[in-house]
Each structure stands twice: as structure tokens, then as C-alpha cells.
N, C-alpha and C. Protein backbone atom coordinates (compact mmCIF):
# COMPACT_ATOMS: atom_id res chain seq x y z
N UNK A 1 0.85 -1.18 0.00
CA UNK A 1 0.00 0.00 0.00
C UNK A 1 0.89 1.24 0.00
N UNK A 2 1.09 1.92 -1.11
CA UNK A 2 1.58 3.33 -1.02
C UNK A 2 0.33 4.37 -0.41
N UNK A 3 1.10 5.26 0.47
CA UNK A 3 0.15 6.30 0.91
C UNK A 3 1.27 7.41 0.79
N UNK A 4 -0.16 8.20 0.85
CA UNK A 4 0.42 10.11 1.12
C UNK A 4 1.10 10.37 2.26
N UNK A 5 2.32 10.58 2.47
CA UNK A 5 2.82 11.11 3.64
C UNK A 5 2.73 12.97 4.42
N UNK A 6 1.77 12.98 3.54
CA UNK A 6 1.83 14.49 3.97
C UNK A 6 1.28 14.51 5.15
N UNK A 7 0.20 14.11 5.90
CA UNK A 7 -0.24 14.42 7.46
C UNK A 7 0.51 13.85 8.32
N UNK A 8 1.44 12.47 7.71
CA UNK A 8 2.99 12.63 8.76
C UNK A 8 3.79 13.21 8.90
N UNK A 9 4.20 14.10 7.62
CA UNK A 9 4.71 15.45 7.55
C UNK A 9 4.17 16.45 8.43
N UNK A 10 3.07 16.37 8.87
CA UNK A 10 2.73 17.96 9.09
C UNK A 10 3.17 17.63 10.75
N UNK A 11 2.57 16.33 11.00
CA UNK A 11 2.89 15.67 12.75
C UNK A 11 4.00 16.50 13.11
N UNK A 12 3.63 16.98 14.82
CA UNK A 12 4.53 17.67 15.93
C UNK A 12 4.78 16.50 16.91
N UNK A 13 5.96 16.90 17.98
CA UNK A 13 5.90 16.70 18.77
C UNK A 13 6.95 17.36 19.79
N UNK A 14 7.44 17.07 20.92
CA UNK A 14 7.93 18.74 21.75
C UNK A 14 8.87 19.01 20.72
N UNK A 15 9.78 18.36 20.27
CA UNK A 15 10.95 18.86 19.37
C UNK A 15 10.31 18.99 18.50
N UNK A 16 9.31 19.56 17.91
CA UNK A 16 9.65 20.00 16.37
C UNK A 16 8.70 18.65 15.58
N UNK A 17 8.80 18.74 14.28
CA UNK A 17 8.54 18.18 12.85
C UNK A 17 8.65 16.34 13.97
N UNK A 18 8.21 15.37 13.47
CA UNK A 18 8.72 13.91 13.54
C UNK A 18 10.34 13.52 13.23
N UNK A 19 10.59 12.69 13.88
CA UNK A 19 11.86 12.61 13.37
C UNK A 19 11.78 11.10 12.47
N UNK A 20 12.42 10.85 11.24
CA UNK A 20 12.61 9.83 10.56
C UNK A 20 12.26 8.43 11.16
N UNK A 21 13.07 7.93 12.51
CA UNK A 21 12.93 7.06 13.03
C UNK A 21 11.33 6.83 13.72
N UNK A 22 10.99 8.07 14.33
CA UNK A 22 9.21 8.17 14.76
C UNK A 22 8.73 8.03 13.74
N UNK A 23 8.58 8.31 12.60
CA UNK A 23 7.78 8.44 11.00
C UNK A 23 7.79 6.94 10.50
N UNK A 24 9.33 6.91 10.77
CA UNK A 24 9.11 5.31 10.11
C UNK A 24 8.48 4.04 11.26
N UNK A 25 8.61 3.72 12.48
CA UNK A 25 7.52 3.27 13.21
C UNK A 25 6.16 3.58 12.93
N UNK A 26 5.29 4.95 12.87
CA UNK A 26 4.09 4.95 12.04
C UNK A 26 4.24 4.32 10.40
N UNK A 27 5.02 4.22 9.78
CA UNK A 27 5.24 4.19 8.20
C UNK A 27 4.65 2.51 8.19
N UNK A 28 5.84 1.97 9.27
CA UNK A 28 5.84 0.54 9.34
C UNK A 28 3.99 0.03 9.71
N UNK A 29 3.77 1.11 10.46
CA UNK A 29 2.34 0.43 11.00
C UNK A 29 1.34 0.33 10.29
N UNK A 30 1.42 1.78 9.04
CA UNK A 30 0.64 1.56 7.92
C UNK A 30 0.65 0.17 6.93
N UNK A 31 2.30 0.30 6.56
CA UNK A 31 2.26 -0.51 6.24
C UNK A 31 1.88 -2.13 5.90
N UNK A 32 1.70 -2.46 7.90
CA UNK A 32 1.89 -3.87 8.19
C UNK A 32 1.05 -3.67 9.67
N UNK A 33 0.07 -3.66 9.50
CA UNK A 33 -0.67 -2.99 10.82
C UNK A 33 -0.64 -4.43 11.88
N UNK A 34 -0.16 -4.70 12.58
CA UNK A 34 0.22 -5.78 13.28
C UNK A 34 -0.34 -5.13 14.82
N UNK A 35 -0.51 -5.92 15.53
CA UNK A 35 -0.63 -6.25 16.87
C UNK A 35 0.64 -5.43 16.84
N UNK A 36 1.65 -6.31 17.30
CA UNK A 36 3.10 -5.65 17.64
C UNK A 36 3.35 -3.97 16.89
N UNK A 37 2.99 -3.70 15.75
CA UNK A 37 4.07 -2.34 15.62
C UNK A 37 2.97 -1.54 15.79
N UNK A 38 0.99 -2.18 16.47
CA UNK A 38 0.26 -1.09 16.82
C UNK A 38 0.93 -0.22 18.44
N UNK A 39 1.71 -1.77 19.25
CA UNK A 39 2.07 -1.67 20.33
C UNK A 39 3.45 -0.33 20.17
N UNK A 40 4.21 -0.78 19.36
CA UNK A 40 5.13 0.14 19.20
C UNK A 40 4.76 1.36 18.55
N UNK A 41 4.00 1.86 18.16
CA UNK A 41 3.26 3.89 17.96
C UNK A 41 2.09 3.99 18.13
N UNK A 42 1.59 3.17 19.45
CA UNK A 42 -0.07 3.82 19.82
C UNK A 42 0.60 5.16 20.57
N UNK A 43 1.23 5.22 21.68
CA UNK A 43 1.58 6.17 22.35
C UNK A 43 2.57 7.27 21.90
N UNK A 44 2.87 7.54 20.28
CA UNK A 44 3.16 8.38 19.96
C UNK A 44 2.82 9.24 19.76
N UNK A 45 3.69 10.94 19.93
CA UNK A 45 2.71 11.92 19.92
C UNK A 45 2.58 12.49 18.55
N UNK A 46 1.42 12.80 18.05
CA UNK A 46 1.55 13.60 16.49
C UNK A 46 0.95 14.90 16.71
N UNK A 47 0.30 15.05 17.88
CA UNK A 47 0.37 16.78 17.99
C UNK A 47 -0.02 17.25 19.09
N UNK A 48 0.72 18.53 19.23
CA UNK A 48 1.08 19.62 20.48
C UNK A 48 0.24 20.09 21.33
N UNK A 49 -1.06 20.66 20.48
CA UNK A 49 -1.94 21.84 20.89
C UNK A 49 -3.21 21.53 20.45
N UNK A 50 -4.15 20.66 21.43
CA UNK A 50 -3.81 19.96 22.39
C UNK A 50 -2.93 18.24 21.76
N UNK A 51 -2.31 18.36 23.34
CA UNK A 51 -1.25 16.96 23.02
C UNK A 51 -2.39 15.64 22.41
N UNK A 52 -2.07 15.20 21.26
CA UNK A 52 -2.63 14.02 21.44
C UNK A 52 -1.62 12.79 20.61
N UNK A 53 -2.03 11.84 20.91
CA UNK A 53 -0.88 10.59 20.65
C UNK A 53 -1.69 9.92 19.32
N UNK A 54 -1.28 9.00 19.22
CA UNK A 54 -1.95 8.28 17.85
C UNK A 54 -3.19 7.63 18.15
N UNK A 55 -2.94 7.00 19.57
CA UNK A 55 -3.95 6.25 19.71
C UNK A 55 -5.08 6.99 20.25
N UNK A 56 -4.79 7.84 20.68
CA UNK A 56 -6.82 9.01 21.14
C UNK A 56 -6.99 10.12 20.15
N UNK A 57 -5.74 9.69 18.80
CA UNK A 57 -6.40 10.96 17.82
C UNK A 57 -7.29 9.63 16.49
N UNK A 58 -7.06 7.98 16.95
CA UNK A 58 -7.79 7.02 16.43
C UNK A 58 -8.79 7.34 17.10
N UNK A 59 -9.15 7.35 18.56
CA UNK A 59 -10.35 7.21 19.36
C UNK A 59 -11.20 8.36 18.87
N UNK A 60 -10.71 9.32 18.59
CA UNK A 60 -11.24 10.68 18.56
C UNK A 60 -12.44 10.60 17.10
N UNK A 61 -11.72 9.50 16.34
CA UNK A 61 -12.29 9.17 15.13
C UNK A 61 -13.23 8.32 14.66
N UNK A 62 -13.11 7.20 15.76
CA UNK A 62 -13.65 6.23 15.72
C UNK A 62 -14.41 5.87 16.57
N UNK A 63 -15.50 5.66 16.70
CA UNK A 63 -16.66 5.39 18.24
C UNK A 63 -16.10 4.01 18.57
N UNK A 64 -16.14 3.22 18.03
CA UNK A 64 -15.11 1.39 18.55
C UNK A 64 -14.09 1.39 18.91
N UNK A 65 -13.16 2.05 18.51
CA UNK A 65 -11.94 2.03 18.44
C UNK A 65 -11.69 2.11 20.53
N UNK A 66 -10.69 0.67 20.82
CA UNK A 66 -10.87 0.04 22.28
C UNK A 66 -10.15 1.20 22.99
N UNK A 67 -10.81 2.11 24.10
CA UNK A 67 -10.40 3.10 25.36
C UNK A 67 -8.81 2.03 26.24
N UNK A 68 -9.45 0.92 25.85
CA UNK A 68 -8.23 0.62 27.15
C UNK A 68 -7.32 -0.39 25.99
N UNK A 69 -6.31 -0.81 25.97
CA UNK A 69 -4.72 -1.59 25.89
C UNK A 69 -4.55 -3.12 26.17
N UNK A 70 -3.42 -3.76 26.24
CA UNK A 70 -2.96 -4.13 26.76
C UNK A 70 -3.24 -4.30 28.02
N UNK A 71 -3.26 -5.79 29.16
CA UNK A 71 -3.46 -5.66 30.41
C UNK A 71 -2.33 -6.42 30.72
N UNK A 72 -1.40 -6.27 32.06
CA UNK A 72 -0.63 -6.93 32.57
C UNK A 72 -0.89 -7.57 34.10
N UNK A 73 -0.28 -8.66 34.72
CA UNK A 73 -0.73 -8.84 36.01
C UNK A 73 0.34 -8.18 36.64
N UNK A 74 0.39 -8.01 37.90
CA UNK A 74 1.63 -7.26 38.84
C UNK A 74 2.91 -8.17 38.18
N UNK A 75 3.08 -9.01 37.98
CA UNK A 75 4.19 -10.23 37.72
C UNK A 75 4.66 -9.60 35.89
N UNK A 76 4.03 -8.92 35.51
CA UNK A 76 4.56 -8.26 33.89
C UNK A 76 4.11 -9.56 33.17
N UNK A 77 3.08 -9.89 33.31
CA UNK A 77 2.61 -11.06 32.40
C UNK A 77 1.42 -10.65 31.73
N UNK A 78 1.37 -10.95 30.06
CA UNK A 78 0.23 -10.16 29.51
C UNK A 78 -1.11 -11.09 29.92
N UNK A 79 -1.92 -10.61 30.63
CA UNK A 79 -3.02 -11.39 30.54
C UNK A 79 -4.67 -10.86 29.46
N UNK A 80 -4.26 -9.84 28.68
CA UNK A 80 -5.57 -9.50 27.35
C UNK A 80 -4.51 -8.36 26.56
N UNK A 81 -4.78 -9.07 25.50
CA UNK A 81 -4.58 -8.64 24.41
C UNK A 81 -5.12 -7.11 23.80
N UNK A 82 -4.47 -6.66 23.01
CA UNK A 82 -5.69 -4.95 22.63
C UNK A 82 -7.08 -5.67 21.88
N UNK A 83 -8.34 -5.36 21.88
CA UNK A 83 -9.25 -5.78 21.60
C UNK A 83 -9.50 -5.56 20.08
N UNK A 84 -8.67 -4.90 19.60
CA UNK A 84 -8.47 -4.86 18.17
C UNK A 84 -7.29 -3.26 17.71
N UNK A 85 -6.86 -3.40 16.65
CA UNK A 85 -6.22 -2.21 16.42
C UNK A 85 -6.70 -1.55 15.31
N UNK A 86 -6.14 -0.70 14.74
CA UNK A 86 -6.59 0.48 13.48
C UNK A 86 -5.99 -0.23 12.11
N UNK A 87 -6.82 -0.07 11.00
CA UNK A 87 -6.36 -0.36 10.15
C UNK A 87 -5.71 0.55 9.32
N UNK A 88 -5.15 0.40 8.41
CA UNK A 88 -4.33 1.85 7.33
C UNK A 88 -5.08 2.70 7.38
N UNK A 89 -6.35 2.83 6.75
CA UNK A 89 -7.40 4.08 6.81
C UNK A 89 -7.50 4.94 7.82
N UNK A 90 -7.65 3.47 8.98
CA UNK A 90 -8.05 4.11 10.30
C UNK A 90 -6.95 5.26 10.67
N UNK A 91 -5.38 4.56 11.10
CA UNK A 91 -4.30 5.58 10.69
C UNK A 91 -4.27 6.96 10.26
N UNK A 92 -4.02 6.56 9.06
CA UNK A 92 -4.25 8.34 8.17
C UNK A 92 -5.14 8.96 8.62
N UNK A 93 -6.75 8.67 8.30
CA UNK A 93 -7.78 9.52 9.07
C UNK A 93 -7.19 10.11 10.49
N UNK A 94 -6.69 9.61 11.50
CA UNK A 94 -6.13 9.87 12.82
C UNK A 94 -4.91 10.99 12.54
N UNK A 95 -4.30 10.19 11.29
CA UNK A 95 -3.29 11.52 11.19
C UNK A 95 -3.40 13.02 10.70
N UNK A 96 -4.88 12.89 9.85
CA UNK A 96 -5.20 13.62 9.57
C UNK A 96 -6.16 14.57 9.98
N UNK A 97 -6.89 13.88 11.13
CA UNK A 97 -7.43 14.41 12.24
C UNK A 97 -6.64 15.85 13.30
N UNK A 98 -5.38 15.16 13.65
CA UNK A 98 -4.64 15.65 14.55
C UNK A 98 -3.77 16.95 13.52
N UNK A 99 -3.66 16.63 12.78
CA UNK A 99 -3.19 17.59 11.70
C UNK A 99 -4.16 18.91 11.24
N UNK A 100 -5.36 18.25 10.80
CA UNK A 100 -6.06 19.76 10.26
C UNK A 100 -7.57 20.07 11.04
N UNK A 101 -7.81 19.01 11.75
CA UNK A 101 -8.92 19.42 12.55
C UNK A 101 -8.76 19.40 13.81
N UNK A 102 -8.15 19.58 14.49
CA UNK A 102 -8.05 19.72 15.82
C UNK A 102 -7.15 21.03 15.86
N UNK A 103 -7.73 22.05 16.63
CA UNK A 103 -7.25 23.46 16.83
C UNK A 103 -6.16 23.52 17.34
N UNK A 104 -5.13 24.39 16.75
CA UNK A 104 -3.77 24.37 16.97
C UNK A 104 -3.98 25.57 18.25
């Protein structure tokens, strides 16, 4: 799937623009939307004002899209899984959410 990178382009976070390595963790997720690399850039931030991360600028978009994660027991043992993750669409829309509709 080729996509538009422009609303990862536009993504903030305290430093400035995304940096390559943050871009390409989202890039990868478009790409290959996995369990694992949702785990590795739900909690990334794509914008400032107000802060929001990837995963509540998905929520923001999506009425399903699961409020809670990952569960662990005190012992660091996963006991539930994320109840589902975002697909490519879902993604972009989120990126593009946090990018041109949400007030800077």
C-alpha cells in the first residue's frame, strides 16, 4: 500500500517536525498494521496543541476504536490482548485528524 505522507509530515511533537525514526515506526504500522508495531506507535505523539498521541487521535475518530490496551498482572505477564487495532485508513484519518482538525 503506497500512501500520502503528507499528514505525517505535518505531525509535531515537543521537538519539532517527527523525526525519521518516529515516522518510520508509524510508516511501518501503515504498512503492516500488526498487533506488535500497533504496540510500538499507539503512544506516539503527532500533535502539540492539544497533546494528542496516535492512539486518542484514532479514538477521537472512531466510536469502537478500544479506550483501554494491553493488560498486565503485577508479575509483567500479559493477561488480554488490545481488543483490536486500526487499520491503514483508520491511521491516516487519525493523522489527519490531529493535523487539520483539531485546533492548533
Amino acid at each position: 500500500m503506497d500512501f500520502d505522507r503528507f499528514y505525517l509530515d505535518k505531525c509535531r511533537n515537543m521537538h519539532g517536525p517527527l523525526s525519521p525514526e518516529i515516522k518510520e515506526r508509524i510508516t511501518r504500522l501503515i504498512l503492516n498494521p500488526t498487533v506488535e508495531n500497533w504496540e510500538d506507535s499507539h503512544s506516539i505523539i503527532i500533535q502539540l496543541n492539544p497533546m494528542l498521541t496516535l492512539w486518542q487521535a484514532w479514538v477521537a475518530t472512531d466510536p469502537n476504536a478500544p479506550r483501554t490496551g494491553r493488560r498486565y498482572d503485577f508479575e509483567g505477564n500479559m493477561i488480554r490482548e488490545w481488543q483490536r487495532t486500526p487499520t491503514p485508513i483508520q491511521i491516516v484519518r487519525a493523522l489527519k485528524y490531529a493535523t487539520e482538525e483539531v485546533e492548533s
